[in-house]
C-alpha atoms as a PDB file:
ATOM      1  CA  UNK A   1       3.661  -2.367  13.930  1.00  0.00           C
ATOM      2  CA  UNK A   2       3.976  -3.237  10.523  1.00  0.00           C
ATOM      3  CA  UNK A   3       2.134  -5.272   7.661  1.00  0.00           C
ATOM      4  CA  UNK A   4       2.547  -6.466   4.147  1.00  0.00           C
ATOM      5  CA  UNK A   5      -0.937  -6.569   2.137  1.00  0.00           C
ATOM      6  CA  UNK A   6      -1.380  -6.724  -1.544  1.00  0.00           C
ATOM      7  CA  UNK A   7      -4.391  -6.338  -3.669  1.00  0.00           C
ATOM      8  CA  UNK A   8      -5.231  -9.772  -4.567  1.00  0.00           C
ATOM      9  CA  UNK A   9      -8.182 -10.678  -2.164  1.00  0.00           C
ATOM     10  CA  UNK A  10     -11.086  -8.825  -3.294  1.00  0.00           C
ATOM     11  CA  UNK A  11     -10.199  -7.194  -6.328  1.00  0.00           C
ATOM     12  CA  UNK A  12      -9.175 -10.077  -9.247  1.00  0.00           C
ATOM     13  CA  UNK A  13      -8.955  -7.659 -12.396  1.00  0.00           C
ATOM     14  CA  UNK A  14      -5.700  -6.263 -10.801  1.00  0.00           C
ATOM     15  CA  UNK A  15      -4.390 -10.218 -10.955  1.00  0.00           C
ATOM     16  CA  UNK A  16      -2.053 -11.522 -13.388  1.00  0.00           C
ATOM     17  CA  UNK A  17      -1.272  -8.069 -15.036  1.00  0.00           C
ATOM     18  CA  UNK A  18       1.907  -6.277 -15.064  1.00  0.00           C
ATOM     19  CA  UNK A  19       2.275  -2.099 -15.083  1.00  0.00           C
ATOM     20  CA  UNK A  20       4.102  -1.493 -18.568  1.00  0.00           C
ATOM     21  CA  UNK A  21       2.036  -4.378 -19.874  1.00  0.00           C
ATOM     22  CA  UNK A  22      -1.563  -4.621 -19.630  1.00  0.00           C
ATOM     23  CA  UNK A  23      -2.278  -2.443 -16.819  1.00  0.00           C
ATOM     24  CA  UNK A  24      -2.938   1.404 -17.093  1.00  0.00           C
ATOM     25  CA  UNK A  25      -0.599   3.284 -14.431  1.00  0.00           C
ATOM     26  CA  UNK A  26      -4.275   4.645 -13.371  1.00  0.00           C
ATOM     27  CA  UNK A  27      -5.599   1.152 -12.552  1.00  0.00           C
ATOM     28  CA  UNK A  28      -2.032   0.329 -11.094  1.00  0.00           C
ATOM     29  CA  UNK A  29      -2.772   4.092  -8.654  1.00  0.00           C
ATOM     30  CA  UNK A  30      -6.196   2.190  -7.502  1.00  0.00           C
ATOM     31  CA  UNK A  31      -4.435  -1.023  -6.762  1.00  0.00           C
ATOM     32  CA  UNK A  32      -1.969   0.317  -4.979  1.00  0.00           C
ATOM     33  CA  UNK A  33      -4.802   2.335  -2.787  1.00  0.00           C
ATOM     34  CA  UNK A  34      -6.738  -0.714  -2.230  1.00  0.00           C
ATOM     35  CA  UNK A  35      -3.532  -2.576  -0.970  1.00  0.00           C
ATOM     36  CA  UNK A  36      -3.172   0.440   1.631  1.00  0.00           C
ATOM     37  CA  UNK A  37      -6.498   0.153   3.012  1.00  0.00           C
ATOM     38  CA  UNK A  38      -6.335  -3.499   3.325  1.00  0.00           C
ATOM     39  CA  UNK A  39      -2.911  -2.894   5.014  1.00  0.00           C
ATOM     40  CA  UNK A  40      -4.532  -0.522   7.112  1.00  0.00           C
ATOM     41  CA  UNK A  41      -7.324  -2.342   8.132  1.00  0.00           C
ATOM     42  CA  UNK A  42      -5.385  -5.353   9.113  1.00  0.00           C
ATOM     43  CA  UNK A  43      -3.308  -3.039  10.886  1.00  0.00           C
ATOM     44  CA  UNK A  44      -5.861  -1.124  12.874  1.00  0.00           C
ATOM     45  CA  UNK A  45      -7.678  -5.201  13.840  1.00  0.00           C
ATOM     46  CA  UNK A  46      -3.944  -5.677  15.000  1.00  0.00           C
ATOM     47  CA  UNK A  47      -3.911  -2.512  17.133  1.00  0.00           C
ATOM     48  CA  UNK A  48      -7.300  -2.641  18.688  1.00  0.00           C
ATOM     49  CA  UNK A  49      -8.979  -0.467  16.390  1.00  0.00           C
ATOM     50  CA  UNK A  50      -8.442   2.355  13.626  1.00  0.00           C
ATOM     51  CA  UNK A  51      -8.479   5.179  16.628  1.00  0.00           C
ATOM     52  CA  UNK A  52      -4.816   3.173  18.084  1.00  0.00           C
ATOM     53  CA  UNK A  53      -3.146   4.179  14.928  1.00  0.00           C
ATOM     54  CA  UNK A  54      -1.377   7.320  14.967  1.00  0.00           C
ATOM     55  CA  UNK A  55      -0.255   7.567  11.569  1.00  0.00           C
ATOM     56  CA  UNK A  56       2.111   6.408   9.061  1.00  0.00           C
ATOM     57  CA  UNK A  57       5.664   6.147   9.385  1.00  0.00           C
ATOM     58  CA  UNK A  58       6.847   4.001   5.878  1.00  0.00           C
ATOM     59  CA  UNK A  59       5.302   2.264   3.278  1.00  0.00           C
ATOM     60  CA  UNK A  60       7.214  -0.034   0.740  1.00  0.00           C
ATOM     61  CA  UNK A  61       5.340  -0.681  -1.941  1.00  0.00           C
ATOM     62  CA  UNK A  62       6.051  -3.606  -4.464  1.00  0.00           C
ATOM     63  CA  UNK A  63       5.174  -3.067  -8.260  1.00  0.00           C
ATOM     64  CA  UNK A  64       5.209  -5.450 -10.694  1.00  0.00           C
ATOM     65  CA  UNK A  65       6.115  -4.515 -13.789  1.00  0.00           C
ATOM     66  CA  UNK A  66       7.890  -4.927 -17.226  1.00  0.00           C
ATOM     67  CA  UNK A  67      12.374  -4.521 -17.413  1.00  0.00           C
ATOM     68  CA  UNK A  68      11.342  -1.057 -19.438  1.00  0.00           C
ATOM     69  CA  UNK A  69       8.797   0.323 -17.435  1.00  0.00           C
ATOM     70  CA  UNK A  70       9.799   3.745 -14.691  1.00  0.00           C
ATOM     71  CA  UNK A  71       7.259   4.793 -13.519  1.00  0.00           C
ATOM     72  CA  UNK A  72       6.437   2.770 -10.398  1.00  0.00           C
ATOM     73  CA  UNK A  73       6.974   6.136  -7.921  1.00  0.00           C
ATOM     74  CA  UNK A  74       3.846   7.144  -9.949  1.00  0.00           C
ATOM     75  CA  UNK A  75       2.072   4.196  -9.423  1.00  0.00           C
ATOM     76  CA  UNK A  76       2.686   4.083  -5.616  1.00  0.00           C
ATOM     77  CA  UNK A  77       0.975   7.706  -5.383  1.00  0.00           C
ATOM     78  CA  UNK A  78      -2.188   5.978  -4.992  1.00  0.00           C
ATOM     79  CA  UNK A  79      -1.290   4.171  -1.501  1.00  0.00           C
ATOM     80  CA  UNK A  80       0.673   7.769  -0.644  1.00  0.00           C
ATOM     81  CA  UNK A  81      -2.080   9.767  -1.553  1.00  0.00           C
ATOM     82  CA  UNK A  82      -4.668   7.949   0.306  1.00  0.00           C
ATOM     83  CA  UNK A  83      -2.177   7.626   3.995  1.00  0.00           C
ATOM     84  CA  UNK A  84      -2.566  11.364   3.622  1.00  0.00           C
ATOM     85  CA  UNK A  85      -6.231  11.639   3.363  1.00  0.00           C
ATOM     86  CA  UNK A  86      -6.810   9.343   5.958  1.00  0.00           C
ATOM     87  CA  UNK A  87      -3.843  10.612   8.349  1.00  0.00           C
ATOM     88  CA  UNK A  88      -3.741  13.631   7.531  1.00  0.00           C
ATOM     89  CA  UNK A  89      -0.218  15.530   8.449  1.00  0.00           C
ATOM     90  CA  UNK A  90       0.225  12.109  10.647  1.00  0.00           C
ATOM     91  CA  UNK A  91       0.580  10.536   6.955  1.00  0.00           C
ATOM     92  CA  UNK A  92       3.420  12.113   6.073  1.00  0.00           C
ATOM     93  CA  UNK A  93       6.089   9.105   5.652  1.00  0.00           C
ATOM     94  CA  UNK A  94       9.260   7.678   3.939  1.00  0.00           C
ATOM     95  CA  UNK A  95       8.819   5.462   1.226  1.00  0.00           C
ATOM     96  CA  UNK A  96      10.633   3.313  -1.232  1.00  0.00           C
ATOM     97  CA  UNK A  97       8.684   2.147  -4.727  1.00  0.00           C
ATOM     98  CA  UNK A  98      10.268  -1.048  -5.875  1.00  0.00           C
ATOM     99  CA  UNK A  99       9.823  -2.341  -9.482  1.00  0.00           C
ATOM    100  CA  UNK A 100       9.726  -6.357  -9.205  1.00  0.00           C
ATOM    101  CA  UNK A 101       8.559  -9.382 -12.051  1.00  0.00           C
ATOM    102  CA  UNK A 102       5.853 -11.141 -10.597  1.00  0.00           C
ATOM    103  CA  UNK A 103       4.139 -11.064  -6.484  1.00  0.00           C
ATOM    104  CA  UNK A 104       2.571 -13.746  -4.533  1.00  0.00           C
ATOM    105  CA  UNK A 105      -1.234 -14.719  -5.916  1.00  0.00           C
ATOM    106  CA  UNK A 106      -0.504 -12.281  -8.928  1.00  0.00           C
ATOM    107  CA  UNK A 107      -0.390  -9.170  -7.560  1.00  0.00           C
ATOM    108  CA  UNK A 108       0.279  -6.196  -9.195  1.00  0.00           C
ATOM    109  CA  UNK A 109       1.072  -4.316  -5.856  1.00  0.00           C
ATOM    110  CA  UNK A 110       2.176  -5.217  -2.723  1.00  0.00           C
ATOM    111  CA  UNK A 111       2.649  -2.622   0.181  1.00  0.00           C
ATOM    112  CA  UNK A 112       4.264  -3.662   3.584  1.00  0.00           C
ATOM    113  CA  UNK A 113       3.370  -0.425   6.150  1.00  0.00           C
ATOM    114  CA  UNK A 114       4.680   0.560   9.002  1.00  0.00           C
ATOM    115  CA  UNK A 115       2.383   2.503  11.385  1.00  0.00           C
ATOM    116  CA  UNK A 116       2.596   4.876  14.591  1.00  0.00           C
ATOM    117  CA  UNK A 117       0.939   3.511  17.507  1.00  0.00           C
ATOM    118  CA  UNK A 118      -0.678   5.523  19.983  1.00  0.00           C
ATOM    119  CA  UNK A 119      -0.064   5.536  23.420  1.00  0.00           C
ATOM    120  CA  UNK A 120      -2.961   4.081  25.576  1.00  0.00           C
ATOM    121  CA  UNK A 121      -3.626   6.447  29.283  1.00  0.00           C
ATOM    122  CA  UNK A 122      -3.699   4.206  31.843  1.00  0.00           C
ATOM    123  CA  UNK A 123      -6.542   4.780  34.206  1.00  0.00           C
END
């Protein structure tokens, strides 16, 4: 299963800011978190419930930023960081961290997941 969720919906003072501009690679680290776990619970209202997702198999995350600014692997650490805690060693995943000028609504991250379903014991 896979979804693409970005940080725009509940969290505004993430909108219309850039990393390498006006936005702290920090603040950029939370918004890519919060994009996770709204990509994770769409995903788990998808599945049935949080307890149907096995873990995490690839997250591309979407950064937008400035021409000069490298750091985006940084920023995607947040949403990385947080699959772990939540998965645990299920977390572990490929990723790619994509520098882009300007997302849907905004955005200053976007991550599209891909998650591990579980398998479901018939009776």
């Amino acid at each position: 299963m896979d979804r693409g969720v970005g940080n725009a919906r509940r969290r505004r003072a993430w909108c219309d800011r850039v990393l390498g501009g006006d936005l702290s690679i920090e603040e950029g680290r939370r918004a890519a978190a919060i994009a996770f776990m709204q990509c994770l619970a769409a995903a788990a209202a998808a599945a049935g419930g949080v307890d149907r997702l096995a873990g995490v198999v690839r997250l591309t995350i979407y950064v937008a930023s400035t021409p000069g600014f490298h750091e985006q692997h940084v920023v995607v650490d947040g949403a990385s960081t947080l699959a772990l805690d939540v998965f645990g060693p299920a977390g572990v995943h490929t990723r790619s961290a994509l520098g882009v000028a300007a997302l849907p609504l905004g955005m200053a991250v976007e991550v599209e997941a891909v998650f591990e379903l579980r398998r479901v014991q018939a009776p």
